[in-house]
N, C-alpha and C. Protein backbone atom coordinates (compact mmCIF):
# COMPACT_ATOMS: atom_id res chain seq x y z
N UNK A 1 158.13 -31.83 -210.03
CA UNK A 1 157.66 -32.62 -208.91
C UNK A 1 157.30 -34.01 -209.42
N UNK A 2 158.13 -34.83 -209.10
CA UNK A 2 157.78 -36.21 -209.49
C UNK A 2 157.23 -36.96 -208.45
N UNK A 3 156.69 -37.92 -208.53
CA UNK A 3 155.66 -38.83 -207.54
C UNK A 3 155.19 -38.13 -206.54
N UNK A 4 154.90 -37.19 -206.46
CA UNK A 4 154.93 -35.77 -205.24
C UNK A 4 155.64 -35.97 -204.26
N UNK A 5 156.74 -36.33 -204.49
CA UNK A 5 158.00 -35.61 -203.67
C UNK A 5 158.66 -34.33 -203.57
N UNK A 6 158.47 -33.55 -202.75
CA UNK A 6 159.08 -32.01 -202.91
C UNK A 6 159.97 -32.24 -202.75
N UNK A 7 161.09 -33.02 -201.90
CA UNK A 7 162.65 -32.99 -201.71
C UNK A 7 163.56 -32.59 -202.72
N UNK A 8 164.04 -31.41 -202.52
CA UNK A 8 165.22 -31.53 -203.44
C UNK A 8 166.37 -31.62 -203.32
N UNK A 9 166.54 -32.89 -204.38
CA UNK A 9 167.93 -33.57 -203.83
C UNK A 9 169.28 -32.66 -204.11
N UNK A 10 170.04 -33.47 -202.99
CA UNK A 10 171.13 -32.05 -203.55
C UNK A 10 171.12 -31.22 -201.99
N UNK A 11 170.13 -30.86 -201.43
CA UNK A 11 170.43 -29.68 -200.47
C UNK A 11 171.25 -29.50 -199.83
N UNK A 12 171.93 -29.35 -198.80
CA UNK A 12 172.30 -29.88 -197.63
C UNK A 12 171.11 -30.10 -196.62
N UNK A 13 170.32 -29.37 -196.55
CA UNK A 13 169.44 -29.91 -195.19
C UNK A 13 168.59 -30.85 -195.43
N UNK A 14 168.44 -31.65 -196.76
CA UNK A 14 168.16 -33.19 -196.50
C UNK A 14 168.62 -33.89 -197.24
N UNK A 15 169.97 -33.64 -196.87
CA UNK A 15 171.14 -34.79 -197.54
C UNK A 15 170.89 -36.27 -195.99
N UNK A 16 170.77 -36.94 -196.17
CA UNK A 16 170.57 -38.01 -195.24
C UNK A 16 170.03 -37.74 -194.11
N UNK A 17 168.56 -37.09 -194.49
CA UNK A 17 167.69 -37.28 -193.94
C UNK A 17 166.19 -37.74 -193.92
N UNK A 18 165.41 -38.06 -193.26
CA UNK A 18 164.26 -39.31 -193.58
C UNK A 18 163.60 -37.76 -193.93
N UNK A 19 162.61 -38.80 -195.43
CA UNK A 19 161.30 -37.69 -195.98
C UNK A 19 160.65 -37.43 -194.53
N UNK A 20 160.23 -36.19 -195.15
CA UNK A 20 158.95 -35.82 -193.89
C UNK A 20 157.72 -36.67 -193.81
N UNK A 21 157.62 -36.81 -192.63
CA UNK A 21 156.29 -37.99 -192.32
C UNK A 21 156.91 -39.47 -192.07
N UNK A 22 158.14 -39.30 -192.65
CA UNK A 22 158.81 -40.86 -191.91
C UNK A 22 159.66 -41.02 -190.82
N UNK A 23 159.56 -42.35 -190.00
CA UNK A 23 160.19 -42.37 -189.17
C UNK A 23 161.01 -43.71 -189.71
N UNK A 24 162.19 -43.51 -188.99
CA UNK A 24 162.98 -45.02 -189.24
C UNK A 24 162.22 -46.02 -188.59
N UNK A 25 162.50 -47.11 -189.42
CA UNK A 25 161.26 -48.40 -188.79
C UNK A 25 162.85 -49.55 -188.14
N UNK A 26 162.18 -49.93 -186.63
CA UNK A 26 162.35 -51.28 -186.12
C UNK A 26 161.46 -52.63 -186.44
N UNK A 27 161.78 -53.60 -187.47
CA UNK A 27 160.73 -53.92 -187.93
C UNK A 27 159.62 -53.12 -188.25
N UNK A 28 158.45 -53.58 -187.20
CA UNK A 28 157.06 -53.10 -188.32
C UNK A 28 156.95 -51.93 -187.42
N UNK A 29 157.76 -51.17 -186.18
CA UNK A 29 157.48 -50.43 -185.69
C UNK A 29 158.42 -49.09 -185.93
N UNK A 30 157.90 -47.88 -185.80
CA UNK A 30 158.84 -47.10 -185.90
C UNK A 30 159.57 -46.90 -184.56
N UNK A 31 161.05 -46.48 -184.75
CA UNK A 31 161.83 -46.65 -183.87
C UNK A 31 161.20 -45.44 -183.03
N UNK A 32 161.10 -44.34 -182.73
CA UNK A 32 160.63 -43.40 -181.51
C UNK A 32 159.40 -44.26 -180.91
N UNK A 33 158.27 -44.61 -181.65
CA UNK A 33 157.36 -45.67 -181.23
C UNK A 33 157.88 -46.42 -180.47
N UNK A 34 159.37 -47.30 -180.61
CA UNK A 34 159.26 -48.57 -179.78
C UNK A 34 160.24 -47.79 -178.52
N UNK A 35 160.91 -46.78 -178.86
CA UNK A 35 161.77 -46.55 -177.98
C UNK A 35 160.07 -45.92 -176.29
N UNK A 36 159.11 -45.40 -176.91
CA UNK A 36 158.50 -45.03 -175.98
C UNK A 36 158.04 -45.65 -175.12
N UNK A 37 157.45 -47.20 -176.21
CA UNK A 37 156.46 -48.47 -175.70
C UNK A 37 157.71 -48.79 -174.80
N UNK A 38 159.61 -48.95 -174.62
CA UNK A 38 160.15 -49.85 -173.77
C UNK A 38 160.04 -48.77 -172.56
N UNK A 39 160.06 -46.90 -172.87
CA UNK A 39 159.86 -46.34 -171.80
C UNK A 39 158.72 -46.60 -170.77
N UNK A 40 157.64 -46.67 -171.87
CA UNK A 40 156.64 -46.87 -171.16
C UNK A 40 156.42 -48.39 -170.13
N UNK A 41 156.81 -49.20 -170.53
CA UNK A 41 157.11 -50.86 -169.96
C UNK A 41 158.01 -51.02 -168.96
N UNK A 42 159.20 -50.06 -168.84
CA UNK A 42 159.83 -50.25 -167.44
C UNK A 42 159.31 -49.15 -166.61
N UNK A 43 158.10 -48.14 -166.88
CA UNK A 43 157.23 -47.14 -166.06
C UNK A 43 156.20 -48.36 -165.14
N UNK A 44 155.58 -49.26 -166.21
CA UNK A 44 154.76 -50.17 -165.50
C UNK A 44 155.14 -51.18 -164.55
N UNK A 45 156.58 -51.53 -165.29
CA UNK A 45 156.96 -52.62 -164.23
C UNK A 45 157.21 -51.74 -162.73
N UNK A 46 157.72 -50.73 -162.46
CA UNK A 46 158.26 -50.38 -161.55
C UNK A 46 157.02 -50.04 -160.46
N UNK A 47 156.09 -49.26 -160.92
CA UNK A 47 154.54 -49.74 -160.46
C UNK A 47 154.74 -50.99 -159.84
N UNK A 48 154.68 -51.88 -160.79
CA UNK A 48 154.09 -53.28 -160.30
C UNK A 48 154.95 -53.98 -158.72
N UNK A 49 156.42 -53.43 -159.46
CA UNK A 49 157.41 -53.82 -158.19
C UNK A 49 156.84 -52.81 -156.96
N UNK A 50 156.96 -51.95 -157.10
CA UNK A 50 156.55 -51.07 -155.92
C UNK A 50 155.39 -51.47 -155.10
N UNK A 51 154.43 -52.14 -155.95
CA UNK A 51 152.78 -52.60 -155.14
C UNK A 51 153.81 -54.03 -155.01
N UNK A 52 154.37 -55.23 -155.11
CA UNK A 52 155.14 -55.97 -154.59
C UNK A 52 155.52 -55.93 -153.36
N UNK A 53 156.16 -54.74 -153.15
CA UNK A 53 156.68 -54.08 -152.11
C UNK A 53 156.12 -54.41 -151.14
N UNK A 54 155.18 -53.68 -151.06
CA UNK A 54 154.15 -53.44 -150.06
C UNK A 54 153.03 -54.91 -149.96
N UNK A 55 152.96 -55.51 -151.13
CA UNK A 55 152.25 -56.73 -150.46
C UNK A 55 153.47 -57.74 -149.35
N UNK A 56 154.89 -57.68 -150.00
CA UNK A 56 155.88 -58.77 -149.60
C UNK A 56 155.94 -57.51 -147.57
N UNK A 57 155.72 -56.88 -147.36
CA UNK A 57 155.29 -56.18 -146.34
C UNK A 57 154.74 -56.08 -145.42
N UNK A 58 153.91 -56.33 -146.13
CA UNK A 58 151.86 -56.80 -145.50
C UNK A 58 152.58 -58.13 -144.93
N UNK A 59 153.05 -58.76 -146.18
CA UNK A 59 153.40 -60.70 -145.55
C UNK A 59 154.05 -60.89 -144.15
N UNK A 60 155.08 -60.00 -144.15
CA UNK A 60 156.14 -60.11 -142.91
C UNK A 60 155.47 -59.73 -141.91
N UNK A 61 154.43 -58.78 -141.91
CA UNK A 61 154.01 -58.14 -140.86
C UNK A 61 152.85 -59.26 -140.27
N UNK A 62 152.23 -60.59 -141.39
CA UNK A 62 151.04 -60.82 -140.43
C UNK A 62 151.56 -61.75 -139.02
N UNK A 63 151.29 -62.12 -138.19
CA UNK A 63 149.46 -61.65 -138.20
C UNK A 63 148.78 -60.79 -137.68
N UNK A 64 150.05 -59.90 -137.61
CA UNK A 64 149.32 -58.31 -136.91
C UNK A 64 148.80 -57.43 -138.64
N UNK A 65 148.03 -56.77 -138.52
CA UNK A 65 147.93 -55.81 -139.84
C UNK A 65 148.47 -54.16 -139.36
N UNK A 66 148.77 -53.81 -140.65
CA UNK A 66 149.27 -52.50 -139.71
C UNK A 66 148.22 -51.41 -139.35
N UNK A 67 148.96 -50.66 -138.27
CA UNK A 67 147.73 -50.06 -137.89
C UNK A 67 147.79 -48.63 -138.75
N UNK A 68 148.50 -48.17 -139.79
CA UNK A 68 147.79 -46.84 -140.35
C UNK A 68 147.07 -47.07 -141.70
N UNK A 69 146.33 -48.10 -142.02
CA UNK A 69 145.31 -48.51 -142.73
C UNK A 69 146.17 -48.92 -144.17
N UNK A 70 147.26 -49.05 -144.60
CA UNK A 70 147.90 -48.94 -145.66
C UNK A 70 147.15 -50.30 -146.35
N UNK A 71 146.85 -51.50 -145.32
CA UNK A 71 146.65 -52.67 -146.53
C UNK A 71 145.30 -52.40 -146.78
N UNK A 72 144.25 -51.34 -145.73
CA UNK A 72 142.92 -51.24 -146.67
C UNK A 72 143.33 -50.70 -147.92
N UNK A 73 144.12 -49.23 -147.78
CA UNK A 73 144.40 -48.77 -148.96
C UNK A 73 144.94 -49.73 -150.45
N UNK A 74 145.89 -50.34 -149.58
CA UNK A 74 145.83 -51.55 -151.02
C UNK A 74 145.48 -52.21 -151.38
N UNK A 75 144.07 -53.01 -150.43
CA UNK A 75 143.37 -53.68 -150.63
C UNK A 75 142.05 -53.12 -151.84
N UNK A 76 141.72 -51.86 -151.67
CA UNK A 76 141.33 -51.01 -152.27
C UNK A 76 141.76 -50.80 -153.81
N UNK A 77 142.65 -50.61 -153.92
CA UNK A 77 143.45 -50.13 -155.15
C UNK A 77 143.91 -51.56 -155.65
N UNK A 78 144.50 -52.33 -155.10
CA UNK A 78 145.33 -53.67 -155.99
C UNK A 78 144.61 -54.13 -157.39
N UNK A 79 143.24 -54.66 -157.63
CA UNK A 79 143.06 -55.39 -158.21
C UNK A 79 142.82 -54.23 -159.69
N UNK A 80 142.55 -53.34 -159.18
CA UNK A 80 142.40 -51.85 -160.39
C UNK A 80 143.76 -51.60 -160.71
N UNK A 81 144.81 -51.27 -159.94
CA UNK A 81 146.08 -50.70 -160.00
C UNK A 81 146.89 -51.99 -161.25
N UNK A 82 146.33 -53.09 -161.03
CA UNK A 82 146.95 -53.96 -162.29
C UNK A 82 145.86 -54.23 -163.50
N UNK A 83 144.84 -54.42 -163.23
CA UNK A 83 144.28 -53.88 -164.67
C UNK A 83 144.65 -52.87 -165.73
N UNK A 84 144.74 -51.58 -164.67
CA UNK A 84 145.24 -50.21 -165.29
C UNK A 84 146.73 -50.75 -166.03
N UNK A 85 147.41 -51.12 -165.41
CA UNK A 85 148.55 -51.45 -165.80
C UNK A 85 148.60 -52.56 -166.87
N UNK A 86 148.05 -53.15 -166.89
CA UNK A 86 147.61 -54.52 -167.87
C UNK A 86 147.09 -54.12 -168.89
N UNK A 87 146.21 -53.04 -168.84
CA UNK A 87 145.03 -52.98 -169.83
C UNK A 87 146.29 -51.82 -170.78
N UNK A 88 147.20 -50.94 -170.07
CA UNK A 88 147.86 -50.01 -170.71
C UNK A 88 149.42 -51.14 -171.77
N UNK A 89 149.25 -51.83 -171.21
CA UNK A 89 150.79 -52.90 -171.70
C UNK A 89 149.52 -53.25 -173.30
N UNK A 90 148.66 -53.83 -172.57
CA UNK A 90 148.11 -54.46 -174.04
C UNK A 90 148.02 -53.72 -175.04
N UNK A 91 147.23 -53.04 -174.55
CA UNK A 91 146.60 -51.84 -175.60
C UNK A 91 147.78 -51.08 -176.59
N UNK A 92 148.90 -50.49 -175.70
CA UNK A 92 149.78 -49.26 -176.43
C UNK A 92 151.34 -50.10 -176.44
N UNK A 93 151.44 -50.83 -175.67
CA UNK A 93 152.79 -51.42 -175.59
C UNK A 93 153.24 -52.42 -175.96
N UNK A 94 152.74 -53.64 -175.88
CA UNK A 94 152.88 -54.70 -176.29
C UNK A 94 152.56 -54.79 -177.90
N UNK A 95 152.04 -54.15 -178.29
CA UNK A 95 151.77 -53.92 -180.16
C UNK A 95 152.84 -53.57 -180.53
N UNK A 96 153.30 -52.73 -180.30
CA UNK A 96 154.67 -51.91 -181.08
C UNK A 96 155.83 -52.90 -180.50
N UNK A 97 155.87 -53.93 -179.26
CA UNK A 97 157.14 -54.24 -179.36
C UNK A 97 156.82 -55.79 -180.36
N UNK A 98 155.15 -55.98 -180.77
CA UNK A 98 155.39 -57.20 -181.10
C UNK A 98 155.85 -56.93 -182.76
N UNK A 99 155.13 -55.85 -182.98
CA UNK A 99 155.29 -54.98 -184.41
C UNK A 99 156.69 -55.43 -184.86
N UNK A 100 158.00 -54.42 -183.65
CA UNK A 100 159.26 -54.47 -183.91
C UNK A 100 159.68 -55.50 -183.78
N UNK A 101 159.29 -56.76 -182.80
CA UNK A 101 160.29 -57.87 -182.99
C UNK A 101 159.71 -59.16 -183.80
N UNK A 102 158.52 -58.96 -183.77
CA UNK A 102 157.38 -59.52 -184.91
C UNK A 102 157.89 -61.63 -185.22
N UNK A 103 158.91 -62.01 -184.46
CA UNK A 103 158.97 -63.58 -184.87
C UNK A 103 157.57 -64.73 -184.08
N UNK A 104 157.39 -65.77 -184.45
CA UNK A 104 156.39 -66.26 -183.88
C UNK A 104 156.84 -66.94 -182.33
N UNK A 105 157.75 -66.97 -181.76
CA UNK A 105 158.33 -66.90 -180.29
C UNK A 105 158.07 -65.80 -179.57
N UNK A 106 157.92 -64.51 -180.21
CA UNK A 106 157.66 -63.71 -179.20
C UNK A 106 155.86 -63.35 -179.11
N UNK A 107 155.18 -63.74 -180.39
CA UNK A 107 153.90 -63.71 -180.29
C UNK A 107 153.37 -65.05 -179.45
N UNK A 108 154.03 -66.06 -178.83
CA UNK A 108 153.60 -66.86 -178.20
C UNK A 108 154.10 -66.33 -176.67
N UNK A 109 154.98 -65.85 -176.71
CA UNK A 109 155.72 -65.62 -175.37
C UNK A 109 154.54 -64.52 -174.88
N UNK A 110 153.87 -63.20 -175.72
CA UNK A 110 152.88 -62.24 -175.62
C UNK A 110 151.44 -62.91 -175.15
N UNK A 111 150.96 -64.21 -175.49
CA UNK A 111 150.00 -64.38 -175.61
C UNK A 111 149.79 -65.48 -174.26
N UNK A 112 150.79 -65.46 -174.05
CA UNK A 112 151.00 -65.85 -172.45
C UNK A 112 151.35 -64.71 -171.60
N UNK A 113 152.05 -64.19 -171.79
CA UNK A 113 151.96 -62.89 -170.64
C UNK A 113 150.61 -62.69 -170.48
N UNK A 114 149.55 -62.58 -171.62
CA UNK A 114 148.57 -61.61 -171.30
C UNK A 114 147.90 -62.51 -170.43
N UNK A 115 147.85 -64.05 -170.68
CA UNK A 115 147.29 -65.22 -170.26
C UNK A 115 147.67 -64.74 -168.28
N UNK A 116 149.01 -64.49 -168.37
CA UNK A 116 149.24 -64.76 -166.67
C UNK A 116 148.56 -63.28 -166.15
N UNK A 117 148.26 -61.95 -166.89
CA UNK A 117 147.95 -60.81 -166.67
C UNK A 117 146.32 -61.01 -165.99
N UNK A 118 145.78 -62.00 -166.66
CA UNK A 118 144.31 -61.88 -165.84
C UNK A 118 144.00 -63.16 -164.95
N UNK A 119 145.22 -64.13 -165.21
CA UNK A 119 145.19 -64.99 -163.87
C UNK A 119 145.90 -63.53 -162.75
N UNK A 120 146.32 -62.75 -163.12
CA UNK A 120 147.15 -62.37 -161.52
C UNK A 120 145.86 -61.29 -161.03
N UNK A 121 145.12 -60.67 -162.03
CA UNK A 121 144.11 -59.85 -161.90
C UNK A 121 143.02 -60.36 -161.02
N UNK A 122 142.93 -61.96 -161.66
CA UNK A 122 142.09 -62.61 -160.48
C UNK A 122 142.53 -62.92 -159.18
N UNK A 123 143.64 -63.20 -158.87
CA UNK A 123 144.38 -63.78 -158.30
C UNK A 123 144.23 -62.30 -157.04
N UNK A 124 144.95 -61.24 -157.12
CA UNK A 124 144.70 -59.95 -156.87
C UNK A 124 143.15 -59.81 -155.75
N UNK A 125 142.17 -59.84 -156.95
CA UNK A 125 140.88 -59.61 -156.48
C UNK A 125 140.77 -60.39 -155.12
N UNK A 126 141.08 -61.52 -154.85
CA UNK A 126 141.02 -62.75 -154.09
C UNK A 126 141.62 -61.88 -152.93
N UNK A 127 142.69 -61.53 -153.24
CA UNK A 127 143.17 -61.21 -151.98
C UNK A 127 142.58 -59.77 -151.31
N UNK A 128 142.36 -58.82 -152.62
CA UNK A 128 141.26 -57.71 -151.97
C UNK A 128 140.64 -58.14 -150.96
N UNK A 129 139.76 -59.11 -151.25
CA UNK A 129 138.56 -60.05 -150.57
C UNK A 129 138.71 -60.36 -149.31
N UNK A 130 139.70 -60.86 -149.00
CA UNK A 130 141.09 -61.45 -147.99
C UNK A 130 140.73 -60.65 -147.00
N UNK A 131 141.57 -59.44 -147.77
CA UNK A 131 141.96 -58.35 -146.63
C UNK A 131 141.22 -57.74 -145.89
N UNK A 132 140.00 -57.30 -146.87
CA UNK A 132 138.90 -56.40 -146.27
C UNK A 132 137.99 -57.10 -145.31
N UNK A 133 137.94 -58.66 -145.97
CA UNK A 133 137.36 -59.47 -144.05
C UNK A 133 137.67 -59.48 -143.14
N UNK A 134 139.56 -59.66 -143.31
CA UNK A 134 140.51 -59.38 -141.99
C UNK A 134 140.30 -57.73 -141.60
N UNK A 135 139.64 -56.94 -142.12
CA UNK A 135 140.15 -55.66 -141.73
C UNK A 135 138.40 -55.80 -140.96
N UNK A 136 137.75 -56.05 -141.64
CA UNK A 136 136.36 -56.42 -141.18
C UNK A 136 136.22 -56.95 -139.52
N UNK A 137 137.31 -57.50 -139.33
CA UNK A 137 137.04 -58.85 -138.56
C UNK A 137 136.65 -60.25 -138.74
N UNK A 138 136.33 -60.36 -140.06
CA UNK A 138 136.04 -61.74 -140.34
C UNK A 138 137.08 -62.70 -140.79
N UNK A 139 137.61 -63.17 -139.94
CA UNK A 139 138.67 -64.07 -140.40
C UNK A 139 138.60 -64.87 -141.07
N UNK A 140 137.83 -65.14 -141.97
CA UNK A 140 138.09 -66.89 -142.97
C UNK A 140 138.82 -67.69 -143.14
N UNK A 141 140.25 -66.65 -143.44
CA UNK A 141 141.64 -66.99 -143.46
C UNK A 141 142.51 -66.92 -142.64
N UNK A 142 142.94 -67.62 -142.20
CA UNK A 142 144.57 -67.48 -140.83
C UNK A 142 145.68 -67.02 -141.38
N UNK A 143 146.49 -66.22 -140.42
CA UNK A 143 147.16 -65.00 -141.25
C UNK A 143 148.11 -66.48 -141.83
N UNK A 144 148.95 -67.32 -141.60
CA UNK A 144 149.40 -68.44 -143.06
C UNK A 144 148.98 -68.37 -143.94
N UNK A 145 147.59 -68.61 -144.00
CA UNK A 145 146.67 -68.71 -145.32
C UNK A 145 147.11 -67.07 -146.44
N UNK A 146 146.84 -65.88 -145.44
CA UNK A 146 146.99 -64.69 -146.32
C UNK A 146 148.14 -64.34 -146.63
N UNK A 147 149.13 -64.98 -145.68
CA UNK A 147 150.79 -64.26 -145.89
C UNK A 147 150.98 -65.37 -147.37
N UNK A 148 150.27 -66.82 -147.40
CA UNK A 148 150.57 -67.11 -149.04
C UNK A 148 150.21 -66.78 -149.64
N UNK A 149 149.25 -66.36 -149.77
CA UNK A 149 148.27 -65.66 -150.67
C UNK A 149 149.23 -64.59 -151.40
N UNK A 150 149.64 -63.80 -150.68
CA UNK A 150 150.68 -62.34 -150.57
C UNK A 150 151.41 -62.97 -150.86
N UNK A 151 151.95 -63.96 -150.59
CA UNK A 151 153.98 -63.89 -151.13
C UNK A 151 153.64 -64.70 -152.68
N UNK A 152 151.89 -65.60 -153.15
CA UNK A 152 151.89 -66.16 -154.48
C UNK A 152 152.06 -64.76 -155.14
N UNK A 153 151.19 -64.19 -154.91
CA UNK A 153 150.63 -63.19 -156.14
C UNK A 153 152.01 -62.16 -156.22
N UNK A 154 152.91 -62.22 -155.34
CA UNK A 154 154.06 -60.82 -155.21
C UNK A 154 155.13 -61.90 -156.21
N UNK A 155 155.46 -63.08 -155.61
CA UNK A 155 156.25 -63.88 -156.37
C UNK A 155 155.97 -63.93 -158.10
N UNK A 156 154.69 -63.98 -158.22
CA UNK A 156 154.07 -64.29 -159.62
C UNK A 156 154.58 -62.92 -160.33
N UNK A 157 154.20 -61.76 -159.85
CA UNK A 157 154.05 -60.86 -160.28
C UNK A 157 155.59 -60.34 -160.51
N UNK A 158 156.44 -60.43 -160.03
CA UNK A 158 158.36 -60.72 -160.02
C UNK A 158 158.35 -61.52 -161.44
N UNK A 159 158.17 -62.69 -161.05
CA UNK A 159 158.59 -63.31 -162.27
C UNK A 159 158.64 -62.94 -163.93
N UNK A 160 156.51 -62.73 -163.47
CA UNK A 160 155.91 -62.21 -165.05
C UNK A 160 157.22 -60.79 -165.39
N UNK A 161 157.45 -59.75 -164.29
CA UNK A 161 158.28 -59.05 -164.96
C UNK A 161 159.73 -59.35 -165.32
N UNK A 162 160.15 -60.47 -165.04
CA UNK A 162 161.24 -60.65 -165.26
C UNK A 162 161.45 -61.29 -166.53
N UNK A 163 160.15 -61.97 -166.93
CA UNK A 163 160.50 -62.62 -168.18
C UNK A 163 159.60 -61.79 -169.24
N UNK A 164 158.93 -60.57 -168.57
CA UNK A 164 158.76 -59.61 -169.56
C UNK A 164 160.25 -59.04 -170.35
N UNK A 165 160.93 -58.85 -169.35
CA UNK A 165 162.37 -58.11 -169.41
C UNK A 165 163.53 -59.01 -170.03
N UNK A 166 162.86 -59.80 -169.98
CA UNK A 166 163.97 -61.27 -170.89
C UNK A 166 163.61 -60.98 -171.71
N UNK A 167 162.52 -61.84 -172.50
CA UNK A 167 161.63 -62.30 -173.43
C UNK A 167 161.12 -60.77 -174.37
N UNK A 168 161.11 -60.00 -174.38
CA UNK A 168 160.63 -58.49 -175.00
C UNK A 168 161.26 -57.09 -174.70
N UNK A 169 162.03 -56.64 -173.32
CA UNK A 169 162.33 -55.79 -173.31
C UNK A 169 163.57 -55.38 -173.85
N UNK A 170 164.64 -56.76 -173.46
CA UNK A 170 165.79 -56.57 -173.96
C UNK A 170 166.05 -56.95 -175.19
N UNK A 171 165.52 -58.18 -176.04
CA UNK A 171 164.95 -58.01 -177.20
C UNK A 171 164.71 -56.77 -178.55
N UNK A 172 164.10 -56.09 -177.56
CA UNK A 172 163.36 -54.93 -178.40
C UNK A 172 164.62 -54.07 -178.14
N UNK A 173 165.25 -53.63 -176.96
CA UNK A 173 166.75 -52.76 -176.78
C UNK A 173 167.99 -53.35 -178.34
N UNK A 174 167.61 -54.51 -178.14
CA UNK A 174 168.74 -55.17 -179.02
C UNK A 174 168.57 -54.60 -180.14
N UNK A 175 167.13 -54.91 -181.11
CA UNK A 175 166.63 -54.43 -182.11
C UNK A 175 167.04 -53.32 -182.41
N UNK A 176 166.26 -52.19 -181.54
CA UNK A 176 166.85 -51.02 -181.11
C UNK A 176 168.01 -50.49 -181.84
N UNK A 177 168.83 -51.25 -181.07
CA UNK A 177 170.39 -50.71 -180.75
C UNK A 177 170.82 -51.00 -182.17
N UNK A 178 170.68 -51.91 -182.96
CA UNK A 178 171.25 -52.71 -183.97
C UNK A 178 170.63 -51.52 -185.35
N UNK A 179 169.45 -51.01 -184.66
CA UNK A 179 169.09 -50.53 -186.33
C UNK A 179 169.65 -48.93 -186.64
């Protein structure tokens, strides 16, 4: 047993295969790692599009609100439903793809996403705020005022994923694919 390696070379069953305990690395990430973080990243975006949905919805519909309570419900949930989602990209996802693609373009491109992640979080809250007066009765805002409100934050929130999906997802596929 040298360097405590048990492998013995020669076998067939680990003739070209990784020691135990390793995984093939994409850059600084291991490849099952990044392949999960891109599963996990088009799980969030599709979330995000889906609450899109339903705000670009809300928009068309004002200045009536609808009547089976759906925008309390999202008024309710929005500004949590992207934290959750934000707080899960930072934390578990965005590490491993910066790991794997690791150049200083994509750590600037990251450090702006996260930048637009808690402008939209605020941005979000605002409109919680919005809604629940209109649902209140308190109008502050004229449904113009809220249908922009709704088409900024749905537009914003399109984009950020689109240049998530530029800028890191396909990126990291490339990586991926190449190693």
């Amino acid at each position: 047993m040298q360097g405590g390696n048990r492998l013995h070379s020669g076998s067939a069953e680990n003739e070209g295969a990784e020691p135990p305990g390793t995984e093939p690395m994409v850059g600084g990430a291991c490849a099952p790692c990044l392949r999960e973080a891109i599963r996990k990243f088009e799980t969030n975006q599709a979330q995000v599009l889906r609450v899109c949905t339903e705000l670009e919805q809300l928009a068309d519909g004002l200045p009536t609100l609808p009547s089976n309570g759906s925008h309390i419900r999202l008024a309710r949930r929005l500004g949590a439903v992207l934290r959750d989602l934000h707080a899960l990209e930072e934390a578990e996802i965005l590490p491993i793809i910066s790991a794997a693609l690791g150049d200083e373009l994509v750590q600037d491109s990251i450090r702006n996403l996260i930048e637009e992640h808690r402008t939209d979080e605020a941005f979000a809250d605002e409109i919680c705020e919005v809604l629940l007066e209109w649902t209140a009765g308190e109008r502050h805002h004229d449904a113009a005022t809220l249908g922009y409100m709704l088409r900024g934050l749905f537009d914003n929130l399109r984009r950020h994923n689109a240049r998530e999906r530029g800028q890191l997802i396909a990126p990291a596929r490339r990586r991926l694919a190449s190693s």
